[in-house]
C-alpha atoms as a PDB file:
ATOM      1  CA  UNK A   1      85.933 108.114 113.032  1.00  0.00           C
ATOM      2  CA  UNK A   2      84.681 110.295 116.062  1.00  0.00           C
ATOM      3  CA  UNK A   3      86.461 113.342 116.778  1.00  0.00           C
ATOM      4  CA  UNK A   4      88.645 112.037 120.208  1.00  0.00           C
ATOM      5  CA  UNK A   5      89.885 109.352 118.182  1.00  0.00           C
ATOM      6  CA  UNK A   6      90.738 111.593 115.652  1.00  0.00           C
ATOM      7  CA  UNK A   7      92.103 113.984 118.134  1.00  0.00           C
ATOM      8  CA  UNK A   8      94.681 111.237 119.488  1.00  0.00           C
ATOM      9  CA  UNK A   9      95.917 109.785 116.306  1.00  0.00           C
ATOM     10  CA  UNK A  10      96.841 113.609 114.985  1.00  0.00           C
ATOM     11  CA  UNK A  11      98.252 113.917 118.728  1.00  0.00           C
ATOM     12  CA  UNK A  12     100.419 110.934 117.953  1.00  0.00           C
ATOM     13  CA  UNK A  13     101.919 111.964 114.478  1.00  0.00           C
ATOM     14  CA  UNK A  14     102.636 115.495 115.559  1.00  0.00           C
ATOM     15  CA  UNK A  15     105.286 113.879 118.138  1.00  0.00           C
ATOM     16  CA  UNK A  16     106.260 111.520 115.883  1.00  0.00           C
ATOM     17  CA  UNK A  17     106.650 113.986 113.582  1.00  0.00           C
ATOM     18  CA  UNK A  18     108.790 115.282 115.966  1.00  0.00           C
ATOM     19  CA  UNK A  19     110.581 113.334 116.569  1.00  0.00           C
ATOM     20  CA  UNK A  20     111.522 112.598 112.991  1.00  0.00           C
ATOM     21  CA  UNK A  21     113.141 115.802 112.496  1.00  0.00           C
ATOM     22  CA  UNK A  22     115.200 115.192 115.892  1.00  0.00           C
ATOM     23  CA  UNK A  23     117.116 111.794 116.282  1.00  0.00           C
ATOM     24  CA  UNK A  24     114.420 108.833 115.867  1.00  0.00           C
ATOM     25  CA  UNK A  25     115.177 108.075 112.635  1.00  0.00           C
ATOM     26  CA  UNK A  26     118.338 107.094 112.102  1.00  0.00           C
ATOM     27  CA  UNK A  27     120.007 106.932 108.777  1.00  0.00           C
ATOM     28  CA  UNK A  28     123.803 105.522 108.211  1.00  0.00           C
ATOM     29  CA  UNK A  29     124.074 105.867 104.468  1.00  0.00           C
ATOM     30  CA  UNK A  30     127.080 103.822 102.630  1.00  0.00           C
ATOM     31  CA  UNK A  31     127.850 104.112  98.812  1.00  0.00           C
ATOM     32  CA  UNK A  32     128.933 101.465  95.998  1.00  0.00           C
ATOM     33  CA  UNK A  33     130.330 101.421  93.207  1.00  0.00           C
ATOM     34  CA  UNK A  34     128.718  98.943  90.926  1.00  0.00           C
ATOM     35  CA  UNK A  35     129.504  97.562  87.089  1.00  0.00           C
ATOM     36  CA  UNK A  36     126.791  98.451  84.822  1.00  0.00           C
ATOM     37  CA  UNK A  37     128.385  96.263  81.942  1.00  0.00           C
ATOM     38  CA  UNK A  38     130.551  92.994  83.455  1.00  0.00           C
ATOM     39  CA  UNK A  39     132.812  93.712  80.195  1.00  0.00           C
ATOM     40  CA  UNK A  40     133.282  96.909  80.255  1.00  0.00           C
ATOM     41  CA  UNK A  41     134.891  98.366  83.636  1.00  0.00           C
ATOM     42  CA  UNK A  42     134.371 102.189  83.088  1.00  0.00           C
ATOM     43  CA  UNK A  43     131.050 101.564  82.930  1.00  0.00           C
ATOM     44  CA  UNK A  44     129.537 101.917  86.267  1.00  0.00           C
ATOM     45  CA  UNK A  45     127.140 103.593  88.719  1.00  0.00           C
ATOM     46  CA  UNK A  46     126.738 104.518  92.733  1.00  0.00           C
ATOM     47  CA  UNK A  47     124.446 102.893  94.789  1.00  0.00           C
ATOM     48  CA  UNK A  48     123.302 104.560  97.905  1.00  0.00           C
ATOM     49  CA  UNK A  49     122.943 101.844 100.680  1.00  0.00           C
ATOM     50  CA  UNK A  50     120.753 103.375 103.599  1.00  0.00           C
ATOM     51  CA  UNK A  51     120.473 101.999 106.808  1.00  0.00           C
ATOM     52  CA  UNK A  52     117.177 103.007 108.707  1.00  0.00           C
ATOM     53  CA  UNK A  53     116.808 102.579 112.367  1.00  0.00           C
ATOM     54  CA  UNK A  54     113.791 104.648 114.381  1.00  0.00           C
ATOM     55  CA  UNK A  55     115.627 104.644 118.450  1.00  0.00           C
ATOM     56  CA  UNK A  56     111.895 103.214 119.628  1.00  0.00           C
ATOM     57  CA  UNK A  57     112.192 100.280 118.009  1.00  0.00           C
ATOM     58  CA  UNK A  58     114.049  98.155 120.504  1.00  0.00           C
ATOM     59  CA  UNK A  59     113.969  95.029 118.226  1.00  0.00           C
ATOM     60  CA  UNK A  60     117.396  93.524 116.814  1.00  0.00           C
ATOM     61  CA  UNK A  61     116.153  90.629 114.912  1.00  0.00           C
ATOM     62  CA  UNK A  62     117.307  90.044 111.381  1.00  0.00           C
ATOM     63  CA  UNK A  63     113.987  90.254 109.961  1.00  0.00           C
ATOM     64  CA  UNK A  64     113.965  93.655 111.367  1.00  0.00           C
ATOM     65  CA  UNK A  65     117.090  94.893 109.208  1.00  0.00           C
ATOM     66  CA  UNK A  66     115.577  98.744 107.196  1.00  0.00           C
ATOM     67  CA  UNK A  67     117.827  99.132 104.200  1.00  0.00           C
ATOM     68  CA  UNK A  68     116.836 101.088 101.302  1.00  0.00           C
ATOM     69  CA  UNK A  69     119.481 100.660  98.298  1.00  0.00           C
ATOM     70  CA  UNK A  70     118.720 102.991  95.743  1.00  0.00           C
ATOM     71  CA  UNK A  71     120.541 105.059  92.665  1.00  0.00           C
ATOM     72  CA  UNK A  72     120.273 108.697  92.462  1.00  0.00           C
ATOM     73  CA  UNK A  73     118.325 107.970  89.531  1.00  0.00           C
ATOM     74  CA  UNK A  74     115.551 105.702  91.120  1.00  0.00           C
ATOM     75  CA  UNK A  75     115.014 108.397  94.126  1.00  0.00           C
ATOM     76  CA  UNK A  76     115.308 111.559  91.232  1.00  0.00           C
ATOM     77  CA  UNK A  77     112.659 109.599  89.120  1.00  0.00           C
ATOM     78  CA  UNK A  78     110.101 108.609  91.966  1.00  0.00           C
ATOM     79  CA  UNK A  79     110.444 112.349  93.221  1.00  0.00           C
ATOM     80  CA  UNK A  80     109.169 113.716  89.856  1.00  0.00           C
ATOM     81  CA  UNK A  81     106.077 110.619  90.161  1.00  0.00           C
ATOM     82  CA  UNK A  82     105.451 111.792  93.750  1.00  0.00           C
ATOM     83  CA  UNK A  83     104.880 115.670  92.750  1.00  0.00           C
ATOM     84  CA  UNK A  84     102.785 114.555  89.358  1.00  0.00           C
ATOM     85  CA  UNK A  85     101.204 112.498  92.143  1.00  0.00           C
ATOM     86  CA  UNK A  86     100.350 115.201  94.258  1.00  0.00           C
ATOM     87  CA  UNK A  87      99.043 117.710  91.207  1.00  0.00           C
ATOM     88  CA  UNK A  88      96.680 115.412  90.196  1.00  0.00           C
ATOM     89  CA  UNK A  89      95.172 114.713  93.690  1.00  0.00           C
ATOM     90  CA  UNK A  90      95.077 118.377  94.582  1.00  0.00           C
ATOM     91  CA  UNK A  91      93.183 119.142  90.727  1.00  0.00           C
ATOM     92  CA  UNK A  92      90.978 115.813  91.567  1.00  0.00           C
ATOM     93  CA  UNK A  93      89.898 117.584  94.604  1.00  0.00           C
ATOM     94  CA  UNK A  94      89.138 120.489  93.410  1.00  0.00           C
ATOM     95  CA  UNK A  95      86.857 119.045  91.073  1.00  0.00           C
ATOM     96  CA  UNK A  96      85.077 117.264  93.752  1.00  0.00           C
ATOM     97  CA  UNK A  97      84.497 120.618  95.983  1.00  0.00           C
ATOM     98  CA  UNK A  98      83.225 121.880  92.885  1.00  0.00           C
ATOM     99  CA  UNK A  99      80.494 119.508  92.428  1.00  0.00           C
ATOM    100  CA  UNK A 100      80.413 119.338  96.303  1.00  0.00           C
ATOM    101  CA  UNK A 101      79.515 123.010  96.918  1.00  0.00           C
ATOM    102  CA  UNK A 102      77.330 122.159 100.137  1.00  0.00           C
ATOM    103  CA  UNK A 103      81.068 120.910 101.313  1.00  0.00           C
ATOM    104  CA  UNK A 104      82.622 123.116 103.441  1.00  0.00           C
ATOM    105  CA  UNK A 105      85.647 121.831 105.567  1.00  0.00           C
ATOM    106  CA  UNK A 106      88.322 121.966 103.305  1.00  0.00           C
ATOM    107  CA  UNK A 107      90.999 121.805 105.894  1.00  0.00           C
ATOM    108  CA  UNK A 108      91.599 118.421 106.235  1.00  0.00           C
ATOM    109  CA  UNK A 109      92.375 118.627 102.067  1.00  0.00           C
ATOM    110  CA  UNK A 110      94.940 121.033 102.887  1.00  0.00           C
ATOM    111  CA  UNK A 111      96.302 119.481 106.041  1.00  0.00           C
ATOM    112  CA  UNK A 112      96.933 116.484 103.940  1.00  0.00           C
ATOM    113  CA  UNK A 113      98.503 118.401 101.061  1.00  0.00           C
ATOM    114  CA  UNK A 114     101.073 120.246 103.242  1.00  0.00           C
ATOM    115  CA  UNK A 115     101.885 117.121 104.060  1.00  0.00           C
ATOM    116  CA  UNK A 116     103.021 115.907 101.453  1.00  0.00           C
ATOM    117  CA  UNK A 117     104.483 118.532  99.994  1.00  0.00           C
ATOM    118  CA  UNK A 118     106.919 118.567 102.766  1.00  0.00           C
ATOM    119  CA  UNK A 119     109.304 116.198 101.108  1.00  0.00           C
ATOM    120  CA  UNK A 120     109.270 118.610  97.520  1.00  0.00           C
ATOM    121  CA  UNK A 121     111.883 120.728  99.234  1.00  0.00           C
ATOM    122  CA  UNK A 122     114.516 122.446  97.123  1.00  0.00           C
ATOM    123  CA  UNK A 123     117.647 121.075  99.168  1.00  0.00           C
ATOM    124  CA  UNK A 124     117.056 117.593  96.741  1.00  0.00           C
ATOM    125  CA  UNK A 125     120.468 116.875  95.109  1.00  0.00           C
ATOM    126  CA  UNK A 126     120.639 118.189  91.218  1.00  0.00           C
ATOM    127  CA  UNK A 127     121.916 116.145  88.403  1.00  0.00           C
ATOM    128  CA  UNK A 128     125.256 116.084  87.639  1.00  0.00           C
ATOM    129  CA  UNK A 129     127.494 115.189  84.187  1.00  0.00           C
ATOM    130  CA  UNK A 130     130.084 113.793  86.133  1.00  0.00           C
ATOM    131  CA  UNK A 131     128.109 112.604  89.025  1.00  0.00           C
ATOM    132  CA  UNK A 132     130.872 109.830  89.674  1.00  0.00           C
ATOM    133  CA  UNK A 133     132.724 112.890  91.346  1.00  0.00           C
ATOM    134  CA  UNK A 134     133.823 112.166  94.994  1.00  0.00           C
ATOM    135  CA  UNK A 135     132.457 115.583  95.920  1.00  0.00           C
ATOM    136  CA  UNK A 136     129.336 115.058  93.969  1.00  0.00           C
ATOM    137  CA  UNK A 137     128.936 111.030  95.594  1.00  0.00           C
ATOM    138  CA  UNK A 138     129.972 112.786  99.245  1.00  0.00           C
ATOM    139  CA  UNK A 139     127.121 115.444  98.568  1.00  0.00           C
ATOM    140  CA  UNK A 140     124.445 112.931  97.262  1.00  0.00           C
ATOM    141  CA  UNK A 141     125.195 110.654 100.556  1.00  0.00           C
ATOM    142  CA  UNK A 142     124.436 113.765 102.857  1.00  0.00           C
ATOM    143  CA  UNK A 143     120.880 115.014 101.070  1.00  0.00           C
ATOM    144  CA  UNK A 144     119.226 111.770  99.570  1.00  0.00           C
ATOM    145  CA  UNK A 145     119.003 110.262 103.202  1.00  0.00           C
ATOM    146  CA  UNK A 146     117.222 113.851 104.129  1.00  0.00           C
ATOM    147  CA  UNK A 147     114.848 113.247 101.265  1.00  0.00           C
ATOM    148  CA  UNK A 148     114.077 109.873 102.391  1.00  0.00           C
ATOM    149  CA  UNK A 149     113.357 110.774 106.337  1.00  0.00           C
ATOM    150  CA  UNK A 150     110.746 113.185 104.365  1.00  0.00           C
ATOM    151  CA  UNK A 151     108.604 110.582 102.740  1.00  0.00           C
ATOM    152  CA  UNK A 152     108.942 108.207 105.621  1.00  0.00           C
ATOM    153  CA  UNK A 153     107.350 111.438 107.860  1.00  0.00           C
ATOM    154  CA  UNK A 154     104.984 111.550 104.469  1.00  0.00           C
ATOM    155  CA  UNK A 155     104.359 108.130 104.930  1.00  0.00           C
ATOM    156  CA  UNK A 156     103.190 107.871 108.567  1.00  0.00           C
ATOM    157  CA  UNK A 157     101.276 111.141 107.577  1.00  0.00           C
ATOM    158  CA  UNK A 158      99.348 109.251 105.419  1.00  0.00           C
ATOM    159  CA  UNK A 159      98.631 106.766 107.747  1.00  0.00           C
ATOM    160  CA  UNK A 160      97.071 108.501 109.855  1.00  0.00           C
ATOM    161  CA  UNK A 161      95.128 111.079 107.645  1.00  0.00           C
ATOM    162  CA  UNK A 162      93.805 107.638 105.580  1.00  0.00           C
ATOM    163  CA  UNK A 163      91.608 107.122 108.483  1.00  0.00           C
ATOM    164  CA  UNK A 164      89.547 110.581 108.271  1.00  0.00           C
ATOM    165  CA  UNK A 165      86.512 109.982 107.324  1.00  0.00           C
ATOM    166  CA  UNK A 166      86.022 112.903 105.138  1.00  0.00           C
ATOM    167  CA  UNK A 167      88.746 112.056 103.138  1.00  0.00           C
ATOM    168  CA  UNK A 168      86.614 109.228 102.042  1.00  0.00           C
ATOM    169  CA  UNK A 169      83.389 110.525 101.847  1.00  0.00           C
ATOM    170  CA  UNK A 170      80.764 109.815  99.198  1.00  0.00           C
ATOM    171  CA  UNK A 171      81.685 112.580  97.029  1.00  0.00           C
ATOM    172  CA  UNK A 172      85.386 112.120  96.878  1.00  0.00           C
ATOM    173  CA  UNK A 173      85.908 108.462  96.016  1.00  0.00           C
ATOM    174  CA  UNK A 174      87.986 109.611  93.226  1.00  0.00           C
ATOM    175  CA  UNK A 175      90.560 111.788  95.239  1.00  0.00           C
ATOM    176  CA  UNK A 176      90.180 108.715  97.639  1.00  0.00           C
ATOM    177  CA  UNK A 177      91.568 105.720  95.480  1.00  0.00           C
ATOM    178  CA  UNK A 178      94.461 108.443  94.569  1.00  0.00           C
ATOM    179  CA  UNK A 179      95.063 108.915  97.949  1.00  0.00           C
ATOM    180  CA  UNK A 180      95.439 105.316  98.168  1.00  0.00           C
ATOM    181  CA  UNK A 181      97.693 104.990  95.591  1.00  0.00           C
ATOM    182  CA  UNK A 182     100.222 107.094  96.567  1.00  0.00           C
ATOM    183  CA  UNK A 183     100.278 105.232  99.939  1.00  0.00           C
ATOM    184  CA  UNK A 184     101.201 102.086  98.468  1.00  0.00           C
ATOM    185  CA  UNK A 185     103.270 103.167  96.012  1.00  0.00           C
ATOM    186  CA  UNK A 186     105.438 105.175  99.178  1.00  0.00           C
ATOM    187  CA  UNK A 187     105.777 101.755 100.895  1.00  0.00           C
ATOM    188  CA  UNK A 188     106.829  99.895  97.963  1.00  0.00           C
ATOM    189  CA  UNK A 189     109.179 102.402  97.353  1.00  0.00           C
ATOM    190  CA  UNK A 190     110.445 102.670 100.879  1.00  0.00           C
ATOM    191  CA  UNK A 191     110.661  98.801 101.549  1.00  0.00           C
ATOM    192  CA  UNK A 192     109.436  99.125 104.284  1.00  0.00           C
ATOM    193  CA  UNK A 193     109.920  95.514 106.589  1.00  0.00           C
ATOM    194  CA  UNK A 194     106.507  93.590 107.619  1.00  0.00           C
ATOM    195  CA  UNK A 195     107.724  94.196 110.861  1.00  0.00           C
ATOM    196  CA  UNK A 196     107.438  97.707 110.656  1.00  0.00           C
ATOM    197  CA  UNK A 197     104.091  97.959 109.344  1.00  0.00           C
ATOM    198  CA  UNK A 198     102.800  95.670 112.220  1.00  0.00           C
ATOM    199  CA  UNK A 199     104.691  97.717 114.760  1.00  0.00           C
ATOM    200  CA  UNK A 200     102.747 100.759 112.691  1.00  0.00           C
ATOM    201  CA  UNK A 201      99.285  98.606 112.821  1.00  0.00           C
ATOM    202  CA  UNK A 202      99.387  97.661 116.801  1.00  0.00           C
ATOM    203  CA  UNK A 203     100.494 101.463 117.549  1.00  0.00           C
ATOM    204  CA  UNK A 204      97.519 103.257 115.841  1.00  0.00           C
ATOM    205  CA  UNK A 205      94.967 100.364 117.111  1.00  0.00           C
ATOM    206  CA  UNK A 206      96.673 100.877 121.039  1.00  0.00           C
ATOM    207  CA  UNK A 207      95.888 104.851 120.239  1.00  0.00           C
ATOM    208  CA  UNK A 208      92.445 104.006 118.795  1.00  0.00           C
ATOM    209  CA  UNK A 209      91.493 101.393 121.901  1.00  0.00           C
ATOM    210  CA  UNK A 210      92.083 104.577 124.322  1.00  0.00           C
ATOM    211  CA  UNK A 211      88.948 105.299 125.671  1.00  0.00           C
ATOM    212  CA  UNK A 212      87.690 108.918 127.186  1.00  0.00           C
ATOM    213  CA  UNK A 213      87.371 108.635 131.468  1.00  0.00           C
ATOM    214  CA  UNK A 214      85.181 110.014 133.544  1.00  0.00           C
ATOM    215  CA  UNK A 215      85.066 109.883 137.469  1.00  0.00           C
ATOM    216  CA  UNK A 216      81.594 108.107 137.273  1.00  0.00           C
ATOM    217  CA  UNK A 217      83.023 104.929 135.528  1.00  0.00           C
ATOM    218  CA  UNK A 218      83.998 101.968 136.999  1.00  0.00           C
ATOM    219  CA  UNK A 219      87.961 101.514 137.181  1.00  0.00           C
ATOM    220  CA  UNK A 220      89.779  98.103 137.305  1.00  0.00           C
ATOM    221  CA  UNK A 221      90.263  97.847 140.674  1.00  0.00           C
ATOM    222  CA  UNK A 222      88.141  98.431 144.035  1.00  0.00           C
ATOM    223  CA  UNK A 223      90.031 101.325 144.893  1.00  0.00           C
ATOM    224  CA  UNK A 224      88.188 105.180 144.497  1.00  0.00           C
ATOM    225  CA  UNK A 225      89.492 106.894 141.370  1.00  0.00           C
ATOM    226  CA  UNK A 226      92.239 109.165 142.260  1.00  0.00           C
ATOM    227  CA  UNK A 227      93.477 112.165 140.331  1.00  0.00           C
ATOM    228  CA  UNK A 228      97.064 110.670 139.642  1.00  0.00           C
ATOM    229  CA  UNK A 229      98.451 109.724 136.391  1.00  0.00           C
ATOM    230  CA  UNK A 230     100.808 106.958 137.362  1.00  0.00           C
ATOM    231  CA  UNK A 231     103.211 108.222 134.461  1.00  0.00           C
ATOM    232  CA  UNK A 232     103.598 111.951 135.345  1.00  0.00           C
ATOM    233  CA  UNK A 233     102.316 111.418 139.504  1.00  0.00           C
ATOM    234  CA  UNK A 234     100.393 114.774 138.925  1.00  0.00           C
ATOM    235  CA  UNK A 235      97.655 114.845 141.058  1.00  0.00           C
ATOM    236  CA  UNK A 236      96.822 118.434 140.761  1.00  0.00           C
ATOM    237  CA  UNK A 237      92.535 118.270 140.686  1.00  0.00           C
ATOM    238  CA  UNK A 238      92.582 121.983 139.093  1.00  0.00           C
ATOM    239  CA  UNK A 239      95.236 120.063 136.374  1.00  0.00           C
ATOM    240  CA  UNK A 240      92.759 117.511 135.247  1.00  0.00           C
ATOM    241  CA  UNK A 241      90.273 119.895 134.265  1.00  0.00           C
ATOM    242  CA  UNK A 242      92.733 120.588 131.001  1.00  0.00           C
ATOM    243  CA  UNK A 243      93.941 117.707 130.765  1.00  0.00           C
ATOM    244  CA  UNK A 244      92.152 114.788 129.265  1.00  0.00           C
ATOM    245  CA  UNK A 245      92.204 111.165 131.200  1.00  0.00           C
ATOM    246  CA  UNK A 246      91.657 108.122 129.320  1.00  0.00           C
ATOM    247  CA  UNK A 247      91.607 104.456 129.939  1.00  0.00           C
ATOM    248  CA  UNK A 248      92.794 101.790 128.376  1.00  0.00           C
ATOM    249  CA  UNK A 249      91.328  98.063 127.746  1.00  0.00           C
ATOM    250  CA  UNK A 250      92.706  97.099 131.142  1.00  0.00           C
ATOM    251  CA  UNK A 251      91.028  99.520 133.048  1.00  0.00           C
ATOM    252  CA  UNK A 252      94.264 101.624 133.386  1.00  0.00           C
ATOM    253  CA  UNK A 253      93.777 105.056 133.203  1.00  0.00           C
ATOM    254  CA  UNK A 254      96.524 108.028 132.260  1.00  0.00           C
ATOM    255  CA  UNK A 255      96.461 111.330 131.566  1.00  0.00           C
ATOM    256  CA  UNK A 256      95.786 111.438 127.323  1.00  0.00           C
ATOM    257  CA  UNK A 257      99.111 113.011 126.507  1.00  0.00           C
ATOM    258  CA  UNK A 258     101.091 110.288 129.007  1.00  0.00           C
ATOM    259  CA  UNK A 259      99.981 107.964 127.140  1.00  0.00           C
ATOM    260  CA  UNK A 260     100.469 108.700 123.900  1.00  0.00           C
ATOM    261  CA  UNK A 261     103.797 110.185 124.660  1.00  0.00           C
ATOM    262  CA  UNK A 262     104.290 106.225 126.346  1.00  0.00           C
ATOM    263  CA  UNK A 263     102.860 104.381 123.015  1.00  0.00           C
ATOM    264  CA  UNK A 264     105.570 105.694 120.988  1.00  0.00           C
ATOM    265  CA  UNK A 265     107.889 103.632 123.088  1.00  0.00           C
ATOM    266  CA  UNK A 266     105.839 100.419 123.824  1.00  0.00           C
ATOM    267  CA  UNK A 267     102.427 100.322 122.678  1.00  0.00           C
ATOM    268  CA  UNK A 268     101.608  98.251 126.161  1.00  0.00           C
ATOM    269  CA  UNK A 269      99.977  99.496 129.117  1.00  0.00           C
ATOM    270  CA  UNK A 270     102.411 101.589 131.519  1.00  0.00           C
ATOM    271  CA  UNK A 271     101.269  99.766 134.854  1.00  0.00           C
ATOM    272  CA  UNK A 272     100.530  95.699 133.590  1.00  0.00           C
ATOM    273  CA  UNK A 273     102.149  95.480 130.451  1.00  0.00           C
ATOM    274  CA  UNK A 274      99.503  94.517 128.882  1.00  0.00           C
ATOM    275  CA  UNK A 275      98.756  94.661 124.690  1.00  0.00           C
ATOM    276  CA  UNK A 276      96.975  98.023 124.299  1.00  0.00           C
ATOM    277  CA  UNK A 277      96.311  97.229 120.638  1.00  0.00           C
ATOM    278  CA  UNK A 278      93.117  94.732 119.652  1.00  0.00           C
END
């Protein structure tokens, strides 16, 4: 992948990142008390129900229904398989710089490791005896969601950082298929809806599709090209200099931060509507 592309996609994550830590992901956490034994009614366990809504997603359908329901033990035990996770990828990359030695941008390794590391923050709930406690149930309800929003920012991380090339480079097939696996094994442990990863897919392909613009092109309509961004109305010349235009398949053409600011609303052209994605 060519740097702009690059560029655009990182541009995109760092306001949905963002956004993340602000109010775009919603999570309305319930608990339950379930039996562990039908015959034996002291015997039973809390179950963390977690609604998750992101305020772009405009969608109501049932299909479209986010809910993670989870124990403290299932998010406590795929916490301690997400760090092992992350060792071994960081030691598997080392390795491969070591036998790599004419390899010399690291960053992207350590971009991608910060990442992820992210969601191995200290504020995770600890174990309890009596974790049946209201105070210790009340606690857990508060934190676990906080842990979640983490590997769901992890998640769309990943997404995006899976399409650097050098990640994938001849040399590092091993640290590539980890990589890989610690993708998958985040959305299976997420749940996240089909719908969701489509809404994911036609978002990074309408960011992908965006092309760089230059005064010399054609544009979509007879018109001469005019230093406006319909979405902002600047038309400062001296303006455009810094800031990046782009057009899209439709021959629309924005300002590059517009329009990815617009794409994490409706990944649709601004002026017709149309699909920006392929």
């Amino acid at each position: 992948m060519d740097e702009p592309h690059f560029r655009r996609l990182l541009k995109l994550q760092t306001r949905r990142r963002e956004a993340l830590i602000g109010n775009e992901l919603k999570i309305r956490t319930k608990t339950s008390h379930v039996l562990a034994l039908e015959d034996n009614s002291s015997a039973w366990f809390t179950v963390y129900y977690m609604h998750i809504h992101r305020a772009s997603n405009n969608r109501h359908r049932d299909d479209d229904q986010w809910v993670l329901r989870k124990r403290y033990s299932e998010l406590e035990t795929f916490r301690r398989l997400f760090c092992k996770r992350i060792e071994d990828w960081e030691n598997t990359v080392h390795r491969e710089f070591t036998r790599n030695a004419a390899t010399r941008n690291q960053q992207i390794f350590a971009v991608v490791s910060n990442a992820m590391r992210r969601a191995l923050s200290p504020s995770f709930p600890k174990k309890h005896i009596r974790s049946d406690k209201p105070a210790v149930v009340r606690g857990r309800a508060v934190r676990l969601p906080d842990f979640v929003r983490k590997l769901v920012m992890v998640y769309t991380d990943l997404a995006i950082f899976k399409r650097n090339s050098q990640l994938q480079a001849g040399g590092f097939a091993s640290s590539w298929a980890q990589l890989c696996t610690i993708f998958l094994e985040l959305e299976a442990f997420l749940e996240i809806p089909q719908p969701q990863k489509d809404a994911e897919i036609q978002l990074l392909s309408a960011v992908l599709a965006l092309k760089d613009f230059t005064e010399g092109e054609s544009a979509r309509d007879e018109d001469a090209y005019e230093q406006v961004c319909p979405i902002c109305l600047n038309g400062d010349p001296s303006t455009e200099k810094v800031r990046p235009v782009v057009s899209l398949p439709c021959g629309h053409r924005f300002h590059e931060d517009c329009v990815i600011d617009w794409f994490s609303t409706s990944p649709t052209c601004p002026l017709c509507r149309q699909n920006s994605h392929s």
